[in-house]
Protein backbone atom coordinates (compact mmCIF):
# COMPACT_ATOMS: atom_id res chain seq x y z
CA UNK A 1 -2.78 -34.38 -35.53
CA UNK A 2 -0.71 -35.74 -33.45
CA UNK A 3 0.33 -32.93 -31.17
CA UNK A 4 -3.33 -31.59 -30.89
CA UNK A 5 -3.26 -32.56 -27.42
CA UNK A 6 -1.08 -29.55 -27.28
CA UNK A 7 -3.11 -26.72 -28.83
CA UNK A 8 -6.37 -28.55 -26.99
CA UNK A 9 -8.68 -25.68 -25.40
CA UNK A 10 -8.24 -26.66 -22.24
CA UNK A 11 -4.33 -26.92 -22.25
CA UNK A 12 -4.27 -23.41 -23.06
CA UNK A 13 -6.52 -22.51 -20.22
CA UNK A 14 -4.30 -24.08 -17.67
CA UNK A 15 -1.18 -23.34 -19.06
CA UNK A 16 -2.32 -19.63 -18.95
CA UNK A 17 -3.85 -19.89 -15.63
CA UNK A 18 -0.28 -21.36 -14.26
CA UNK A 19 1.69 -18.82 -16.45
CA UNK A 20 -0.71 -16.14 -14.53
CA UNK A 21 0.38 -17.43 -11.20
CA UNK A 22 3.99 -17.72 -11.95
CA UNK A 23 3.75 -13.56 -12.82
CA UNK A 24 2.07 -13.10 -10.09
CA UNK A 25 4.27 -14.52 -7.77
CA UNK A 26 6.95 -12.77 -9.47
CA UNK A 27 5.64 -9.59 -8.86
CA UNK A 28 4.63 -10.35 -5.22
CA UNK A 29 8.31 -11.24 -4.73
CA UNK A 30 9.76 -7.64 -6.15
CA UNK A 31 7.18 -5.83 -4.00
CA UNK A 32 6.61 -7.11 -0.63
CA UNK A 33 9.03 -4.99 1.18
CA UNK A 34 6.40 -3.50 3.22
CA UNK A 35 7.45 -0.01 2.25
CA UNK A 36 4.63 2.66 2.85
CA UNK A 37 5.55 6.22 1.38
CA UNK A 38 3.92 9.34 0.89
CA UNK A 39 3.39 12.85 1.39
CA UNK A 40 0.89 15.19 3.69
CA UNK A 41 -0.35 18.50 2.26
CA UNK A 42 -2.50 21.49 3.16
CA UNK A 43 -5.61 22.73 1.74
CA UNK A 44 -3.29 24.20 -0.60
CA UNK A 45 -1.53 21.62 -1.88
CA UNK A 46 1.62 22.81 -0.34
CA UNK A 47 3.98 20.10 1.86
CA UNK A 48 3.31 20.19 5.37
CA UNK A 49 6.86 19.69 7.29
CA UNK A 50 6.95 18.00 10.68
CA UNK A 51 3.73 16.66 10.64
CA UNK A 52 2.82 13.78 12.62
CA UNK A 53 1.79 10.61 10.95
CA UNK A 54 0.07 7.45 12.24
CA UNK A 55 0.00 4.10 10.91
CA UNK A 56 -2.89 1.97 11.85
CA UNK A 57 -3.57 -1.45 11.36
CA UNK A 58 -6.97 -2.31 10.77
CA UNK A 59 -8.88 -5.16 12.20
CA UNK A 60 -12.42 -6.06 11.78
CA UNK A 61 -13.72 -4.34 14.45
CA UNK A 62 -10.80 -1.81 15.49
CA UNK A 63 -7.95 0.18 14.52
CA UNK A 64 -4.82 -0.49 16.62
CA UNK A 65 -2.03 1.89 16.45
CA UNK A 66 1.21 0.05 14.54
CA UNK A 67 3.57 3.10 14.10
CA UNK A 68 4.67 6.95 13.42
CA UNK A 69 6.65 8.78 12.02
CA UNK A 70 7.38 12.96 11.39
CA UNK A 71 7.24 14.11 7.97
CA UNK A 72 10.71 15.77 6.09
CA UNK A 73 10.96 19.13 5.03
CA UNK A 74 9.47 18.40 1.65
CA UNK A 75 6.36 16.66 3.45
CA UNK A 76 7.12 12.91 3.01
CA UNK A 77 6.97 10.10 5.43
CA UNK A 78 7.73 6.66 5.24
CA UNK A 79 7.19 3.37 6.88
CA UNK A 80 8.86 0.14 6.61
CA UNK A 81 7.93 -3.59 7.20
CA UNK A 82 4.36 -2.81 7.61
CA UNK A 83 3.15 -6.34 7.53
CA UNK A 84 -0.63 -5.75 6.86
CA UNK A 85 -3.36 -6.34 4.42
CA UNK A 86 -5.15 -3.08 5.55
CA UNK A 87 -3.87 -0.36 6.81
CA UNK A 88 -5.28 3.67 7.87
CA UNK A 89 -3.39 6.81 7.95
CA UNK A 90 -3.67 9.40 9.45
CA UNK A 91 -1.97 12.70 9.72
CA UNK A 92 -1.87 15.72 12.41
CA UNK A 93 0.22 19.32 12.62
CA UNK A 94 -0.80 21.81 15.46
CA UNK A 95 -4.40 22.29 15.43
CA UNK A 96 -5.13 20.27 11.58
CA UNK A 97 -5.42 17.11 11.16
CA UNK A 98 -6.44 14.88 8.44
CA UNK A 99 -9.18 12.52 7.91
CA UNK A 100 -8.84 8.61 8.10
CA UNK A 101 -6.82 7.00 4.75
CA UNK A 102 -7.73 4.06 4.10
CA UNK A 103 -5.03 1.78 1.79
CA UNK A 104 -6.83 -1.66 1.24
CA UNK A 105 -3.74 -3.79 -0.18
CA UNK A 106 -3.33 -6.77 -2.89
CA UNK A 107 -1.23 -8.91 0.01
CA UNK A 108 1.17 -8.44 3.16
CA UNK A 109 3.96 -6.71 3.00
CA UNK A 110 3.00 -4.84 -0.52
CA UNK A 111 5.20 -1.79 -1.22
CA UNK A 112 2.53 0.91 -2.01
CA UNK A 113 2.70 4.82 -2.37
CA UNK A 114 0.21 6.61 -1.01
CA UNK A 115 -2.06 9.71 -2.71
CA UNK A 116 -1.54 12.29 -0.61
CA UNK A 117 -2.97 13.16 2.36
CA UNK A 118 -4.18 16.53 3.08
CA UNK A 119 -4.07 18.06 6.76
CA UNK A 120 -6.97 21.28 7.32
């Protein structure tokens, strides 16, 4: 009986909700790189080499062009440091290009890896 202050409901609660935040923040701090990686395909599903590939930041009435980047020989691009909370893709080879990808993310800087996006 003494100790039941311990095992109380609502000292669980808030010890949970603070052990929920310290995780968090743990994984925020192993992920926030800003690393963007993918790959662009055709209709096919075959990698598209040297393909052109925008990033866009997106505001909340515009998209305003951040960087780009060519894809490798195996299709994959990468950015770095992207900074954003929302970003677009988009990606372009001769006469194909891609429609608008839109990666909503958890917080700045998050390392994500994008589905891939298909040029026709």
């Amino acid at each position: 009986m003494r100790n039941h202050w311990v095992w109380n409901r609502f000292t669980i609660t808030f010890g949970m909700i603070a052990l929920a935040i310290v995780a968090w923040n743990i994984y925020v701090s192993f992920n926030d790189g800003g690393r963007i990686v993918g790959k662009v395909v055709d209709a096919m599903g075959q990698p598209v080499a040297g393909a052109q590939v925008v990033f866009w930041r997106q505001t909340v009435t515009s998209l305003e062009k951040v960087a780009e980047t060519r894809t490798d020989a195996e299709g994959h691009y990468r950015f770095h440091n992207n900074g954003q909370y929302a970003l677009v893709l988009t990606a372009r080879i001769a006469n194909a290009q891609s429609a608008r990808h839109t990666v909503p993310l958890w917080f700045r800087n998050q390392n994500v890896q994008i589905a891939p996006i298909v040029v026709e």
